[in-house]
Protein backbone atom coordinates (compact mmCIF):
# COMPACT_ATOMS: atom_id res chain seq x y z
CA UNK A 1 4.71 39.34 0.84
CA UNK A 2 1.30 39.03 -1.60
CA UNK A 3 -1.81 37.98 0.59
CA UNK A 4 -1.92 35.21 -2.11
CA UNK A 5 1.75 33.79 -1.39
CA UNK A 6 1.20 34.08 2.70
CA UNK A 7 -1.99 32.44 2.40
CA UNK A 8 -0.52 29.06 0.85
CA UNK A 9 2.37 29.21 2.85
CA UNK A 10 -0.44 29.21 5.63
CA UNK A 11 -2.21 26.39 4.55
CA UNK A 12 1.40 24.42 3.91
CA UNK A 13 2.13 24.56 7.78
CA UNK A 14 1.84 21.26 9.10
CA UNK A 15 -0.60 20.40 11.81
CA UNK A 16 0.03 19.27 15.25
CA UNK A 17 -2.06 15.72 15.88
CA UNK A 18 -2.21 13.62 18.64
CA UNK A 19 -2.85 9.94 19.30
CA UNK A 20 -3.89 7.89 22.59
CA UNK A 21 -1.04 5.68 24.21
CA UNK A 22 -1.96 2.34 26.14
CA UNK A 23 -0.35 0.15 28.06
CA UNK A 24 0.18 -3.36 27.91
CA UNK A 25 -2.63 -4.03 29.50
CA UNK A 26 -4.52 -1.68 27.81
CA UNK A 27 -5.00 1.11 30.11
CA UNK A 28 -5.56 4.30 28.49
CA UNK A 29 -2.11 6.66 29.40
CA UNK A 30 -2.17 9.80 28.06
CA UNK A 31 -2.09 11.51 24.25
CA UNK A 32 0.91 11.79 22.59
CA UNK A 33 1.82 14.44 20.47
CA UNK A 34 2.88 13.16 16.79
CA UNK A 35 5.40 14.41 14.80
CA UNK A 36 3.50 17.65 12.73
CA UNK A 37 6.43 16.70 9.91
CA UNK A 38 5.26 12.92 9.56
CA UNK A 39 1.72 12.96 10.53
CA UNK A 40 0.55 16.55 9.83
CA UNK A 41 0.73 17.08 6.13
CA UNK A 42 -2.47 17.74 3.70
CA UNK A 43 -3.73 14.65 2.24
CA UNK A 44 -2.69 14.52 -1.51
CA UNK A 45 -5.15 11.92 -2.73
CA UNK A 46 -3.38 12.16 -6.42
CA UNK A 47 -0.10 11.16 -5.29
CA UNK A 48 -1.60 8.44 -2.84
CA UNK A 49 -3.78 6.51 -5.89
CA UNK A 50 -0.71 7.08 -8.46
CA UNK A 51 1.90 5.78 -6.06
CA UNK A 52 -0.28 3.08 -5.06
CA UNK A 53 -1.19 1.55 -8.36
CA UNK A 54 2.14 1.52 -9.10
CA UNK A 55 2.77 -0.72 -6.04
CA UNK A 56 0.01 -2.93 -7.22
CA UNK A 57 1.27 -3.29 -10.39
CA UNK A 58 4.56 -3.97 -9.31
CA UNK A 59 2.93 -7.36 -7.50
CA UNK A 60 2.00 -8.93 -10.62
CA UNK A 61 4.19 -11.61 -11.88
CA UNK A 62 3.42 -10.33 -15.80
CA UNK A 63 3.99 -14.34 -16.72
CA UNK A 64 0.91 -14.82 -18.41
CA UNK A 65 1.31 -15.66 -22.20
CA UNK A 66 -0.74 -16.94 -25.20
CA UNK A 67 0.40 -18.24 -28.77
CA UNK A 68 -0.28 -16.39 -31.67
CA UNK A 69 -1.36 -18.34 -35.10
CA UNK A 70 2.37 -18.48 -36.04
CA UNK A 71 3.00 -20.44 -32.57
CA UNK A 72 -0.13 -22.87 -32.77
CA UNK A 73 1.02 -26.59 -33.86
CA UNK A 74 -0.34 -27.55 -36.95
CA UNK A 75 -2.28 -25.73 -39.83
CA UNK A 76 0.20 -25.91 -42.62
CA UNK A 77 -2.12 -26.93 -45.23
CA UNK A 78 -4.68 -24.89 -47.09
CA UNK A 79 -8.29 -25.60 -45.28
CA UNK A 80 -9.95 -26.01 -48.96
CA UNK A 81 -8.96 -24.09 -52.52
CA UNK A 82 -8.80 -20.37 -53.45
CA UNK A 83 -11.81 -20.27 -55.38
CA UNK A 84 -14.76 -21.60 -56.13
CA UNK A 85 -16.27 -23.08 -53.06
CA UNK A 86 -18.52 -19.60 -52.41
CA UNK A 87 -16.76 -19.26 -49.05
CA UNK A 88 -14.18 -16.90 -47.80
CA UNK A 89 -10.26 -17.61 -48.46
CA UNK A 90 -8.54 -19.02 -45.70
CA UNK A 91 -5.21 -19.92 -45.57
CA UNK A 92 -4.99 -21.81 -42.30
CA UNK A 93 -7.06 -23.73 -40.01
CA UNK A 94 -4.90 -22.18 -36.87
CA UNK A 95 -6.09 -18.39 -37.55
CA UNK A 96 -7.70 -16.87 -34.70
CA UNK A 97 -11.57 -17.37 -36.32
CA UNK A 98 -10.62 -21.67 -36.31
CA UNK A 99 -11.44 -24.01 -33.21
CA UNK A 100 -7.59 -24.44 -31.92
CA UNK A 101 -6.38 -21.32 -33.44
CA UNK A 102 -4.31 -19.08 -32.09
CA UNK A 103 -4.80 -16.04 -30.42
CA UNK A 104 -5.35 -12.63 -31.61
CA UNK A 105 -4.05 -9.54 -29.71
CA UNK A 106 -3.24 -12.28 -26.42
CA UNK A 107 -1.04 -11.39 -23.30
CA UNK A 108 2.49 -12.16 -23.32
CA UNK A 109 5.32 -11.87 -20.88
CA UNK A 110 5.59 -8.01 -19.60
CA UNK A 111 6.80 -5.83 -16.92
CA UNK A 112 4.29 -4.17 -15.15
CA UNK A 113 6.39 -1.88 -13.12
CA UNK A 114 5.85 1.78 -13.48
CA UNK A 115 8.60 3.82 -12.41
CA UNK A 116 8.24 5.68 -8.86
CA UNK A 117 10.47 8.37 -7.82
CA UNK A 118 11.53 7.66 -3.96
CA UNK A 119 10.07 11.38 -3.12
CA UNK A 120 6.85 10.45 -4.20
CA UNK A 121 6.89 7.35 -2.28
CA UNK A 122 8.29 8.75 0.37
CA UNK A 123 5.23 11.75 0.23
CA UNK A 124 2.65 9.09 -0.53
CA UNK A 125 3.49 7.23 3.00
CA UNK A 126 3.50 10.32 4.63
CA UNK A 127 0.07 11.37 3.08
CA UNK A 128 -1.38 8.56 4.24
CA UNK A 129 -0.13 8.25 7.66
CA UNK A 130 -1.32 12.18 8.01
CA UNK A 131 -5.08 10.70 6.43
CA UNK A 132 -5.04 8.14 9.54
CA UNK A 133 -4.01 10.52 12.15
CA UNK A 134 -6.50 13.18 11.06
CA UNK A 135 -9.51 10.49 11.51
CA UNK A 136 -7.89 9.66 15.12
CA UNK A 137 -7.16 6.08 13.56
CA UNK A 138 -3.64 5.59 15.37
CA UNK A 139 -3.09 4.19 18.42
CA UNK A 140 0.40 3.94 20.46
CA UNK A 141 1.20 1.17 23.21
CA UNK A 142 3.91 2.37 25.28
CA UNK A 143 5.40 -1.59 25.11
CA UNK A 144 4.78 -5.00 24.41
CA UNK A 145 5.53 -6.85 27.42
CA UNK A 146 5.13 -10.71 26.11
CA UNK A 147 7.11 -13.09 28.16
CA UNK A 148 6.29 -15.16 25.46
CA UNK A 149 4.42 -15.28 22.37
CA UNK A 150 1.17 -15.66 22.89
CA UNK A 151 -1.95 -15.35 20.27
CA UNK A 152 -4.45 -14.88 23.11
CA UNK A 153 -2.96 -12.36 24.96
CA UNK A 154 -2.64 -10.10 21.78
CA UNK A 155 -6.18 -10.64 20.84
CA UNK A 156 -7.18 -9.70 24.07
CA UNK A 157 -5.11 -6.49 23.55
CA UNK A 158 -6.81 -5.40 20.52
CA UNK A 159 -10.30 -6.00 22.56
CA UNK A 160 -9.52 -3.92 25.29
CA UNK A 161 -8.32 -0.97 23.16
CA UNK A 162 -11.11 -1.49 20.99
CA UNK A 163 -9.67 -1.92 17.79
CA UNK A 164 -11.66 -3.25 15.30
CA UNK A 165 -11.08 -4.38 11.31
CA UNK A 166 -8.05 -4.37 9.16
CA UNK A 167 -5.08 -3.28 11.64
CA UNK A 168 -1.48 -2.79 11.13
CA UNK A 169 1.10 -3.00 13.51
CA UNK A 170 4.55 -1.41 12.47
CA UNK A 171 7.33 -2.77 14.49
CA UNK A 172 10.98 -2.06 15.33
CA UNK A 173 11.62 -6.24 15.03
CA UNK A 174 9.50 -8.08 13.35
CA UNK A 175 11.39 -11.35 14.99
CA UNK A 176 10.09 -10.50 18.57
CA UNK A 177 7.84 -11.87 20.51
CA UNK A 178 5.14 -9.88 19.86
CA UNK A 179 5.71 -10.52 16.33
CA UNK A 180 4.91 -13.77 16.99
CA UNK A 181 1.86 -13.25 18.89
CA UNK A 182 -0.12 -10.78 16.41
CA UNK A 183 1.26 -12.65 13.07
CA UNK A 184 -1.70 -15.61 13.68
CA UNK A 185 -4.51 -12.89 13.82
CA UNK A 186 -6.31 -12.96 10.14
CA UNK A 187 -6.95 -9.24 10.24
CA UNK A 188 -3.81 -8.13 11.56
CA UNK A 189 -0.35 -7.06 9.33
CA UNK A 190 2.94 -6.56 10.64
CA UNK A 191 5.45 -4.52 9.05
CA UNK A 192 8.60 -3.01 10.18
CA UNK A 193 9.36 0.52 10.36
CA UNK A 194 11.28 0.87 7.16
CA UNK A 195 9.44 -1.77 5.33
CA UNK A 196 5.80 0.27 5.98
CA UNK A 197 4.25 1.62 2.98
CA UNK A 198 1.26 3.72 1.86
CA UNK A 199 -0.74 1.07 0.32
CA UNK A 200 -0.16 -0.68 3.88
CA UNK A 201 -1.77 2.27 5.61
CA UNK A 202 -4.14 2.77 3.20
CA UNK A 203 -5.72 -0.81 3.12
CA UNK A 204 -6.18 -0.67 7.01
CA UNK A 205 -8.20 0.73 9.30
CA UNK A 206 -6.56 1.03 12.24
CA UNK A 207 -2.41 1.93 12.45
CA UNK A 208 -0.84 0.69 15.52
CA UNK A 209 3.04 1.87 16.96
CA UNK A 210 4.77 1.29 19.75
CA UNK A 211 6.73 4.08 22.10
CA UNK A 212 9.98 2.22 20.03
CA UNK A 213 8.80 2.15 16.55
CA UNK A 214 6.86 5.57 16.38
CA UNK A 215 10.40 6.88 17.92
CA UNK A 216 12.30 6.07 15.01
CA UNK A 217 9.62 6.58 12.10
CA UNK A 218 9.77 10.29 13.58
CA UNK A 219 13.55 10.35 14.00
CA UNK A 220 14.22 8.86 10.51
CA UNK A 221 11.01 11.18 9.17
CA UNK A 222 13.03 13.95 10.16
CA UNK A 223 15.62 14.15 8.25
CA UNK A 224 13.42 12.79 5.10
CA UNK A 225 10.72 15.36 5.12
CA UNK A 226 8.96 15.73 1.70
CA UNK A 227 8.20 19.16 0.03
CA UNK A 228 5.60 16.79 -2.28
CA UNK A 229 3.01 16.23 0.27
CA UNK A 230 2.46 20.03 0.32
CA UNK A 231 1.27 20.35 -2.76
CA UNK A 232 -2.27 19.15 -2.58
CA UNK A 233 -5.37 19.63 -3.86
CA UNK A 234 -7.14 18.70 -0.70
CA UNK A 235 -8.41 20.28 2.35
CA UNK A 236 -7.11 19.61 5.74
């Protein structure tokens, strides 16, 4: 094989990362070793900010609207005559130039979506969970033991770990009771497993799993692994 060809094959090769586990209590366990085909690809920035704008734009409602001159109410007379007043021929008092014109070249109703292949999605997500786990920004708790949902306990969580700004918390269900004890903390999103997207990752610091969760992302990663990531035109 070409030096060339078994060099990029080199740099393809995923990378083994690891991330600390807690407990409940937040005790520090052990590291865990994270799956090298989830959370070891390069970091394709492209993908990441095309995928993501189209996410964004796929948020906005696209209702906004403005009437043209041919949709403004009144105006159906001739302002003054043709000629003879030394000022310029208008037609209407509803053209765009007018007080209670219309408008010229004004939003209407659109789509914003763009269309997003699910491979590149798919790569995107797994770009971006490979970005967190390369800065050590993931953090495993082996289970959340609420007896019942409680705000404070959660909170106090977070503190102990040492977990600080935007965090999200991926779930295996959402409608638990941890669910409902991290859901009243401003800086804290909770997604589910297959509901977890790059722009999710992306817009948070920190990236929290649980022994249950990460255990299916990595299962279900598996058998989903994109070739897409791989091509990137940044470093590990």
């Amino acid at each position: 094989m070409p030096a060339g060809l078994m060099e990029k094959e080199k740099k393809a090769e995923a990378v083994q990362r690891t991330a600390k586990r807690y407990s409940f209590d937040g005790e520090f366990i052990d590291e865990v070793n994270l799956s090298p085909d989830i959370f070891g690809k390069k970091v394709n920035v492209p993908l990441m900010h095309q995928v993501v704008n189209a996410y964004l734009a796929s948020l906005r409602s696209g209702t906004q609207s403005t009437k043209t001159r041919s949709e403004v109410r009144g105006g159906g007379a001739k302002p003054f005559r043709q000629k003879g007043t030394g000022r310029a021929r208008q037609g209407t008092t509803r053209a765009p130039q007018f007080t209670k014109g219309g408008v010229a070249l004004g939003p209407k109703p659109r789509s914003y979506d763009q269309k997003t292949p699910k491979k590149m999605v798919r790569g995107a997500l797994l770009s971006a969970l490979s970005d967190r786990a390369k800065l050590k920004r993931i953090a495993v708790v082996d289970a959340f033991g609420f007896e019942f949902p409680s705000t404070k306990t959660a909170d106090e969580l977070l503190t102990k770990i040492k977990l600080y700004g935007k965090i999200v918390l991926v779930l295996d269900d959402v409608n638990s009771d941890a669910e409902k004890s991290f859901r009243n903390i401003p800086r804290v999103e909770i997604v589910s497993v297959n509901q977890l997207t790059a722009y999710s990752v992306l817009d948070s610091d920190w990236v929290i799993f649980n022994d249950s969760s990460l255990s299916r992302l990595e299962s279900s990663g598996s058998k989903k692994t994109s070739s897409i990531v791989d091509e990137s035109v940044s470093d590990q």
